[in-house]
N, C-alpha and C. Protein backbone atom coordinates (compact mmCIF):
# COMPACT_ATOMS: atom_id res chain seq x y z
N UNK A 1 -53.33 -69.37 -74.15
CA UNK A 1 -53.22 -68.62 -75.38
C UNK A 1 -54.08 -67.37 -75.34
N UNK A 2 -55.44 -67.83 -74.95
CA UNK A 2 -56.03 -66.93 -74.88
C UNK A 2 -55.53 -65.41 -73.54
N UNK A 3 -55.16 -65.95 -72.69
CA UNK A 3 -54.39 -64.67 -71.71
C UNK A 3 -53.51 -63.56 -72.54
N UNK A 4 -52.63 -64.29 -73.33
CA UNK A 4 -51.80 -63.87 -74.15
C UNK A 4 -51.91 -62.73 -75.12
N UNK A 5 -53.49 -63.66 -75.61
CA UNK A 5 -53.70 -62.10 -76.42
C UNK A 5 -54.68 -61.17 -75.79
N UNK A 6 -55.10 -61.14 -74.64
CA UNK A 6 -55.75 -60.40 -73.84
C UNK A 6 -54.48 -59.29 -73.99
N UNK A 7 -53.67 -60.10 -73.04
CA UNK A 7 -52.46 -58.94 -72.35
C UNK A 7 -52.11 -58.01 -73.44
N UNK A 8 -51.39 -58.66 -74.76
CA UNK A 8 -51.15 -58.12 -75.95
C UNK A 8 -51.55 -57.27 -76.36
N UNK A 9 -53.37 -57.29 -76.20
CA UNK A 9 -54.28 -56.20 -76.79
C UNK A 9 -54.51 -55.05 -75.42
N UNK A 10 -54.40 -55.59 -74.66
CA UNK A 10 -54.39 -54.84 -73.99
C UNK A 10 -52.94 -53.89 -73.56
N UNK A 11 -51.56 -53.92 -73.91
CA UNK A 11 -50.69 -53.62 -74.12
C UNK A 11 -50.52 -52.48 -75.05
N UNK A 12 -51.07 -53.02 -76.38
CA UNK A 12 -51.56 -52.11 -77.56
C UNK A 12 -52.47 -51.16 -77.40
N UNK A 13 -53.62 -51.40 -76.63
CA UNK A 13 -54.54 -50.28 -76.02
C UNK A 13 -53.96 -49.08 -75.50
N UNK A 14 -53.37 -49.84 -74.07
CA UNK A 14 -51.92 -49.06 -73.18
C UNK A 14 -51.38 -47.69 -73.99
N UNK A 15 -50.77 -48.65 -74.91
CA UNK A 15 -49.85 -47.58 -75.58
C UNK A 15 -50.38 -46.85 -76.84
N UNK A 16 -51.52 -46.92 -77.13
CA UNK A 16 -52.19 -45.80 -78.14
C UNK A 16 -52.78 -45.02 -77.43
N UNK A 17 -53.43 -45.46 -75.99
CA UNK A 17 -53.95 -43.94 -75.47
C UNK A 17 -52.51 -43.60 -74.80
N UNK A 18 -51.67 -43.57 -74.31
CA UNK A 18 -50.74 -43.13 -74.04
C UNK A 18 -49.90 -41.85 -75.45
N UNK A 19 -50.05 -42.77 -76.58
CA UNK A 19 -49.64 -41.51 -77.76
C UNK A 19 -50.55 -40.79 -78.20
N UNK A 20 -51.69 -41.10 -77.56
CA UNK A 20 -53.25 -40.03 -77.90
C UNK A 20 -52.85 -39.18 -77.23
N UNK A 21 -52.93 -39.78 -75.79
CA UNK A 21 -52.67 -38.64 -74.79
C UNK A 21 -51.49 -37.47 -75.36
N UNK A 22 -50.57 -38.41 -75.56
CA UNK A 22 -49.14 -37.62 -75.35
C UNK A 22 -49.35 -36.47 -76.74
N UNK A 23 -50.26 -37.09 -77.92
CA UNK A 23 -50.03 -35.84 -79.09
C UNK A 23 -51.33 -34.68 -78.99
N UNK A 24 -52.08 -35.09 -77.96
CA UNK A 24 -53.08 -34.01 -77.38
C UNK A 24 -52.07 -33.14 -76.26
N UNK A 25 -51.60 -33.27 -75.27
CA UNK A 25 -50.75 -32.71 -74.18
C UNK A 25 -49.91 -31.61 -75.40
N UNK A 26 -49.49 -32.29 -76.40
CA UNK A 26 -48.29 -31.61 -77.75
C UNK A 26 -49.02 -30.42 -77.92
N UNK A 27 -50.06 -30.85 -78.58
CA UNK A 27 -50.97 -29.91 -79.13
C UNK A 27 -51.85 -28.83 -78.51
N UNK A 28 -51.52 -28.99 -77.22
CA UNK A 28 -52.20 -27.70 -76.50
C UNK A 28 -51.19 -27.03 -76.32
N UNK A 29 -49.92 -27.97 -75.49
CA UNK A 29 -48.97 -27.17 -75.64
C UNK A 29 -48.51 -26.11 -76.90
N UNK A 30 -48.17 -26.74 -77.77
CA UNK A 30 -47.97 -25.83 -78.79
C UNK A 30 -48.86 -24.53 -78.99
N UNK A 31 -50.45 -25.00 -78.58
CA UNK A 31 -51.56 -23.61 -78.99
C UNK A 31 -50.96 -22.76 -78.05
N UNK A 32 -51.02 -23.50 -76.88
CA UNK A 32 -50.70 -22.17 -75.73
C UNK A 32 -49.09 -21.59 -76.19
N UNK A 33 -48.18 -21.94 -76.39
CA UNK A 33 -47.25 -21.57 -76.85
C UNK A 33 -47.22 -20.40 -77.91
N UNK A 34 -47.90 -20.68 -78.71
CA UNK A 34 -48.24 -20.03 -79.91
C UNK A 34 -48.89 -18.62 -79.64
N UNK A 35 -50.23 -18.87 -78.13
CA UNK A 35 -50.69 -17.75 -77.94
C UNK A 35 -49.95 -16.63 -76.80
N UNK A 36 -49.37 -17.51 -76.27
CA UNK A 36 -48.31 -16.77 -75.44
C UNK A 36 -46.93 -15.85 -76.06
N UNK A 37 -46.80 -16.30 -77.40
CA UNK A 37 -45.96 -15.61 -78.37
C UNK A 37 -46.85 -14.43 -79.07
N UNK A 38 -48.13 -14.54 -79.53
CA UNK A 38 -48.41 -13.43 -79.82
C UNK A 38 -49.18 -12.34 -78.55
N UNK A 39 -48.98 -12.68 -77.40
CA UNK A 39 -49.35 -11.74 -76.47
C UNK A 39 -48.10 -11.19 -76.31
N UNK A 40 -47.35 -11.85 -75.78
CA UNK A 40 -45.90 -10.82 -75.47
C UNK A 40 -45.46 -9.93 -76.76
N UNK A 41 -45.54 -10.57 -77.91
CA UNK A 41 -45.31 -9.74 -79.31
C UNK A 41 -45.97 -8.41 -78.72
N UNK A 42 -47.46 -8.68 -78.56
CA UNK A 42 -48.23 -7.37 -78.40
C UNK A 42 -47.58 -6.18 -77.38
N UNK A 43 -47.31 -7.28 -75.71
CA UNK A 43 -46.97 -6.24 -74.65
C UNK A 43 -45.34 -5.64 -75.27
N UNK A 44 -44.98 -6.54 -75.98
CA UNK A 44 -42.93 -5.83 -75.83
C UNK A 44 -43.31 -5.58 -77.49
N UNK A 45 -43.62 -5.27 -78.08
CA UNK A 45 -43.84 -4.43 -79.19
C UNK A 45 -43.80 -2.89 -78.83
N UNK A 46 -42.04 -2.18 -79.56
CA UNK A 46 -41.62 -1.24 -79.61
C UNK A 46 -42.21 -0.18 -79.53
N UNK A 47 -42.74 0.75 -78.50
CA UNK A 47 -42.78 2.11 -79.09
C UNK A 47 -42.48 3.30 -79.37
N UNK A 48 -42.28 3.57 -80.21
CA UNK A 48 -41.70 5.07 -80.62
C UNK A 48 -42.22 6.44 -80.25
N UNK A 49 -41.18 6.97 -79.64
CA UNK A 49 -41.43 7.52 -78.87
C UNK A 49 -40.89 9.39 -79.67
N UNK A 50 -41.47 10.28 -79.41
CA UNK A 50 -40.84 11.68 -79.58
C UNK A 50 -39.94 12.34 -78.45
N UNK A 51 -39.07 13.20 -79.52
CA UNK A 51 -38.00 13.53 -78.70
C UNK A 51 -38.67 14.38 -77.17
N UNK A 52 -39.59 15.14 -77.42
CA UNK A 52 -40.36 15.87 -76.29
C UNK A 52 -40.83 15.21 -75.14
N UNK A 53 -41.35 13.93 -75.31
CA UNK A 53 -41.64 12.83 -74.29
C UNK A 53 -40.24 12.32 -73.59
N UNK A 54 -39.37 12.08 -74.88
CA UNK A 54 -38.11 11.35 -74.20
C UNK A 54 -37.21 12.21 -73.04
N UNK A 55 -37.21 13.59 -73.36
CA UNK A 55 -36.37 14.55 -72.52
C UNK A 55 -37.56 14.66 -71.53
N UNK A 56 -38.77 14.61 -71.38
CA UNK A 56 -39.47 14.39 -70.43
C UNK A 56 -39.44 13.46 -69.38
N UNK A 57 -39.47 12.24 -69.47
CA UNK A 57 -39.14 10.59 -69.08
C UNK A 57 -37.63 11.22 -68.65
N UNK A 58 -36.96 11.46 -69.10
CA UNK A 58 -35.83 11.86 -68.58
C UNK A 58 -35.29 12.73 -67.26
N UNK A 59 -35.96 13.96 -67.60
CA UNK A 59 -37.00 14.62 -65.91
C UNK A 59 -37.33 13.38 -64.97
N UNK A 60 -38.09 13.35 -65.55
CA UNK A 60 -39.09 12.51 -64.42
C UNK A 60 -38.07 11.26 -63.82
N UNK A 61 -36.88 10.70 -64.38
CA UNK A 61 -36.16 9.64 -64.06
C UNK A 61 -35.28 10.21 -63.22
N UNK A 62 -34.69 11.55 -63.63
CA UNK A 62 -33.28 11.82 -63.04
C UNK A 62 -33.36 12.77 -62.06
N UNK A 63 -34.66 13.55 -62.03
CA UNK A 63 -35.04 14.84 -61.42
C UNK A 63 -34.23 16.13 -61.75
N UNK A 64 -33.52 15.78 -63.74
CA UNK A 64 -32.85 16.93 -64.00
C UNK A 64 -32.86 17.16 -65.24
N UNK A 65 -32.58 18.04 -66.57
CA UNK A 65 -32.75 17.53 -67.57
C UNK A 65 -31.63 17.33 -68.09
N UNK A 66 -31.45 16.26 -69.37
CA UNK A 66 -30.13 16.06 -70.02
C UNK A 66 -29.44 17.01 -70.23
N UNK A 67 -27.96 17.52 -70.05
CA UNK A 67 -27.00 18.41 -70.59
C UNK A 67 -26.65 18.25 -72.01
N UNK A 68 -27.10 16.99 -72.80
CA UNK A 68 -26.21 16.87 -73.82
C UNK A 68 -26.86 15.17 -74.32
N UNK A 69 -26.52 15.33 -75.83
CA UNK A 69 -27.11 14.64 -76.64
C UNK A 69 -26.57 12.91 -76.30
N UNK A 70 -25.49 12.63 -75.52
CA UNK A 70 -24.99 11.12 -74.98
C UNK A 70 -25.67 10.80 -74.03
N UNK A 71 -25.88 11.99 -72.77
CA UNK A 71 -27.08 11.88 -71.63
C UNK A 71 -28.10 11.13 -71.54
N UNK A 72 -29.11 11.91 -73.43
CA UNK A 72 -29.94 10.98 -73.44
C UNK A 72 -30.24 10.20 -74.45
N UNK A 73 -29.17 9.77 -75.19
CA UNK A 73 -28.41 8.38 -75.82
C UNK A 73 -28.28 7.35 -74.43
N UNK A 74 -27.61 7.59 -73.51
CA UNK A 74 -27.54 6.35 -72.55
C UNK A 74 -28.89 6.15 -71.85
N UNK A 75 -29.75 7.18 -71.45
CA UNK A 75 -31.25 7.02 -71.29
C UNK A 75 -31.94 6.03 -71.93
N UNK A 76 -31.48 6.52 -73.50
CA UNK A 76 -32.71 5.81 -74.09
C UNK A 76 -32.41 4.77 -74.25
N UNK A 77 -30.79 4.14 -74.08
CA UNK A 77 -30.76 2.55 -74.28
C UNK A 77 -30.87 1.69 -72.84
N UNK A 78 -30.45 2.65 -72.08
CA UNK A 78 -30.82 2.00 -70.54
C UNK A 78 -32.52 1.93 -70.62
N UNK A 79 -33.11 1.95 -70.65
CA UNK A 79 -34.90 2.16 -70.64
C UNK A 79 -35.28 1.62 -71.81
N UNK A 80 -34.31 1.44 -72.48
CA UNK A 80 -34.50 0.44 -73.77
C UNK A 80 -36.26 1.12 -74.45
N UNK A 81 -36.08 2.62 -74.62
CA UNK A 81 -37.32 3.48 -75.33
C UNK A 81 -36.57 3.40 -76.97
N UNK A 82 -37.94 3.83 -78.13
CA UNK A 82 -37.31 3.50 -79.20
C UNK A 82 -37.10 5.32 -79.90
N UNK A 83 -36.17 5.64 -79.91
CA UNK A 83 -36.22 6.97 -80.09
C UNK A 83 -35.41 7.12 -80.82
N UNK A 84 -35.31 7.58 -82.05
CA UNK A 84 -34.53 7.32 -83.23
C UNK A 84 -33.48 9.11 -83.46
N UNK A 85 -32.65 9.02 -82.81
CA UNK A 85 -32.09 10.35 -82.52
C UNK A 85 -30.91 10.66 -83.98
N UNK A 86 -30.50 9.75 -84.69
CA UNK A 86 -29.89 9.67 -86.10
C UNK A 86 -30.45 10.42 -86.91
N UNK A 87 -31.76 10.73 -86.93
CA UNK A 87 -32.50 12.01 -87.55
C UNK A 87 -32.18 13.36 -87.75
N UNK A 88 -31.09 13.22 -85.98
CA UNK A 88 -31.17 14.94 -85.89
C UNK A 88 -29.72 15.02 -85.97
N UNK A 89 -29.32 16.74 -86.79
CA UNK A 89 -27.95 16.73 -87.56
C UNK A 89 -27.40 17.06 -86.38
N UNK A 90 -28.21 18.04 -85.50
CA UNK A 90 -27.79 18.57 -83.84
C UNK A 90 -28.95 18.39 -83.23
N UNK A 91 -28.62 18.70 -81.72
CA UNK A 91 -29.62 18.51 -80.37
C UNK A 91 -28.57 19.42 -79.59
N UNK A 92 -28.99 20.85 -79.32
CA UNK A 92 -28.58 21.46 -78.00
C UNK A 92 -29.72 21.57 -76.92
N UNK A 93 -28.96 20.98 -75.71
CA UNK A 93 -30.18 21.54 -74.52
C UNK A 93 -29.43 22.95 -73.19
N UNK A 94 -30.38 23.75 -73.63
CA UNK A 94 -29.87 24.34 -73.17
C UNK A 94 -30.77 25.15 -72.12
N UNK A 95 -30.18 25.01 -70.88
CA UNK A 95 -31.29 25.13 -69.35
C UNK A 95 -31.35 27.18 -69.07
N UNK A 96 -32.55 26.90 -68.63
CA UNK A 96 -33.29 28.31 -68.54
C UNK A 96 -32.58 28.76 -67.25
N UNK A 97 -33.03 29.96 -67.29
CA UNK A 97 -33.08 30.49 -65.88
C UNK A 97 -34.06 30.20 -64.49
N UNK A 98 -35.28 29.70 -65.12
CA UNK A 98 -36.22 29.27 -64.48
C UNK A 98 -36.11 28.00 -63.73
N UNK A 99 -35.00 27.32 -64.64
CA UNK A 99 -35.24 25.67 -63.91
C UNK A 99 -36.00 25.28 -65.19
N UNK A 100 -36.40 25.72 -66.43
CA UNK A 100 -36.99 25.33 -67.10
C UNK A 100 -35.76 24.93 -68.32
N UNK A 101 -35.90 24.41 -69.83
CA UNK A 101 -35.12 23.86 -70.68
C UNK A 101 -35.29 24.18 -71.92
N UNK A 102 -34.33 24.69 -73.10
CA UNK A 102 -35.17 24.83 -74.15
C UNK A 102 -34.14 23.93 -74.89
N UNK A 103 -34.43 23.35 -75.91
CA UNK A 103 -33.98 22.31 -76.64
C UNK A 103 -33.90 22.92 -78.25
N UNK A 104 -32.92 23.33 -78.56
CA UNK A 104 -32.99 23.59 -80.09
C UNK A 104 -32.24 22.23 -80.62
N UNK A 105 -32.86 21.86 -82.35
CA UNK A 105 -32.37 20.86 -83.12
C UNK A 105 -32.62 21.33 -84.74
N UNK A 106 -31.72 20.21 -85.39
CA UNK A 106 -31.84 20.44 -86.60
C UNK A 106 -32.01 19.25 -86.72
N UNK A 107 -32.50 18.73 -88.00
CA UNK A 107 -32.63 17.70 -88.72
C UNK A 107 -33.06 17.09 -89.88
N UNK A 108 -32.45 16.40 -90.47
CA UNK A 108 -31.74 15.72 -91.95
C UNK A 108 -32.68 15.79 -92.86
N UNK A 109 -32.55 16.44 -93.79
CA UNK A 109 -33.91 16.49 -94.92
C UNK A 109 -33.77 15.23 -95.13
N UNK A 110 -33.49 14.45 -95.67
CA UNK A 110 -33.59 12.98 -96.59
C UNK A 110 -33.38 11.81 -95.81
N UNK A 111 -33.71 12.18 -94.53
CA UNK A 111 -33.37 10.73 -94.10
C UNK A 111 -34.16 9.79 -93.86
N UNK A 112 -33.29 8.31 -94.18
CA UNK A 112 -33.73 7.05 -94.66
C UNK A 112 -33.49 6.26 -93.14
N UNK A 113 -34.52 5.76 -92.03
CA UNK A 113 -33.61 4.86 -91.55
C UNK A 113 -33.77 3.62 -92.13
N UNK A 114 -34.21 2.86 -93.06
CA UNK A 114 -34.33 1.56 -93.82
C UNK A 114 -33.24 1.04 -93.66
N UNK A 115 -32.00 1.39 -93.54
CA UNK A 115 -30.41 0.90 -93.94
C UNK A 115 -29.82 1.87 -92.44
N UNK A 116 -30.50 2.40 -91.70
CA UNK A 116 -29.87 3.14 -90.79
C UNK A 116 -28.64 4.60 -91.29
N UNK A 117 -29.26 4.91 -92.21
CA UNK A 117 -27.72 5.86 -92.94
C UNK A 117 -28.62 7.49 -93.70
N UNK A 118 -27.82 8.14 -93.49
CA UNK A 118 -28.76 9.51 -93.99
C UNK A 118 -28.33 9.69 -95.69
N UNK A 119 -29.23 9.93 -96.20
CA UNK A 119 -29.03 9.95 -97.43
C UNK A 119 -29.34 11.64 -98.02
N UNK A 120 -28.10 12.30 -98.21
CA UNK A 120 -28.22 13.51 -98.50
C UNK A 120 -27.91 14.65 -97.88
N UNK A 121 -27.86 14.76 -96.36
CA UNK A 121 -26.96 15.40 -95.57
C UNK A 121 -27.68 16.97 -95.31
N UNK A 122 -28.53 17.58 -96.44
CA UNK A 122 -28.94 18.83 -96.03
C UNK A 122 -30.31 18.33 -95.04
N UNK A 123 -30.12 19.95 -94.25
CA UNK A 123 -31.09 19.92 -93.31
C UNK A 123 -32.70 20.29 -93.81
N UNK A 124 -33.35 19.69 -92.89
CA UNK A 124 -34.67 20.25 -93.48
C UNK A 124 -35.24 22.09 -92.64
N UNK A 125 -34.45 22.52 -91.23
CA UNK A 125 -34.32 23.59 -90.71
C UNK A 125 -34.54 23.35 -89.14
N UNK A 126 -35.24 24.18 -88.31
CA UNK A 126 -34.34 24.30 -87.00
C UNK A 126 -35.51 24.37 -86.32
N UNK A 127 -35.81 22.99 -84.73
CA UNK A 127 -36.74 23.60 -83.95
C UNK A 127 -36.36 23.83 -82.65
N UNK A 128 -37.34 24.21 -82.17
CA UNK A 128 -37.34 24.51 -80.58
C UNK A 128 -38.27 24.15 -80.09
N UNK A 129 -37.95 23.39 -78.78
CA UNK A 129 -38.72 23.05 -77.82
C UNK A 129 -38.40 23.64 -76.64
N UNK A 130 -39.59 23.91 -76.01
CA UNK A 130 -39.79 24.69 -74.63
C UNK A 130 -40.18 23.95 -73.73
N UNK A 131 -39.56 23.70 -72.45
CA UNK A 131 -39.71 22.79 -71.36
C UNK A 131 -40.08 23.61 -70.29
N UNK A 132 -41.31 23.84 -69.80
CA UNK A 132 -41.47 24.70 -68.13
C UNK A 132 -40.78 24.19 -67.05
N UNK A 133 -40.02 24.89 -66.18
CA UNK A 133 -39.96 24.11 -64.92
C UNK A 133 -40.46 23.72 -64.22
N UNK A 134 -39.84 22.40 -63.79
CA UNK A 134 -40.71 21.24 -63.50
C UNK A 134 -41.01 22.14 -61.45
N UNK A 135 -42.61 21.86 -61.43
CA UNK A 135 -43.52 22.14 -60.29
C UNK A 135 -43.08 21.28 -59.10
N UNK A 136 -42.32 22.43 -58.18
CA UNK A 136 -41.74 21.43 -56.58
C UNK A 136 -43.44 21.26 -55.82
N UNK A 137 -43.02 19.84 -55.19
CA UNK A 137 -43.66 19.64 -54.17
C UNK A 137 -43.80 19.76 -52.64
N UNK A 138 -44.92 20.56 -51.92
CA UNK A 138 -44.86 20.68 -51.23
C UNK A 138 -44.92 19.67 -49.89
């Protein structure tokens, strides 16, 4: 009789450190889980980027600059950069004589991207950007 309840209790022992174990193993898991979600949040957290950098990155990728506003629409979703180009009513690029680029744009007085949609349609007026040509290596 007495073996019996040895084994028994000892059976019961068995299997409570076994669900100790097993809800400690849970519970780290989960922390580490938890902290491994807010590190990657941190590294793949979006950044927004300006149009001057983006036609830059663009240089530097293609060794040319964009002709045209789809150019670097497919850029920016291939490279998956966050560059919010719905802003602008136009984007001409238009290449120097130098090898250099100048970029005139307009863009949307009132715009909302909250809902992704422009609200109001007039422009706020017109810039330019100046691109030097890019320095060959010797």
């Amino acid at each position: 009789m007495k073996k019996i309840k040895v084994k028994q209790i000892l059976i019961v022992v068995i299997i409570l450190v076994v669900l100790v174990l097993g809800l400690f193993i849970y519970s780290c898991m989960k922390d580490l889980n938890k902290a491994a979600e807010e590190i990657s949040d941190e590294i793949l957290e979006p950044t927004f980027f300006d149009l001057p950098t983006v036609v830059g990155l663009y240089y530097e990728e293609n060794s040319k600059w964009p002709s045209n506003i789809d150019k670097l629409k497919e850029f920016v979703l291939k490279e998956k950069l966050q560059l919010d180009l719905d802003k602008f009513k136009s984007i001409s690029f238009l290449p120097k004589a130098d090898g250099g680029l100048t970029v005139e744009f307009t863009t949307y007085k009132d715009y909302s991207n909250s809902e992704g949609t422009i609200t109001g349609g007039e422009t706020t007026g017109h810039g330019t950007l100046d691109f030097s040509p890019p320095v060959k290596e010797k």
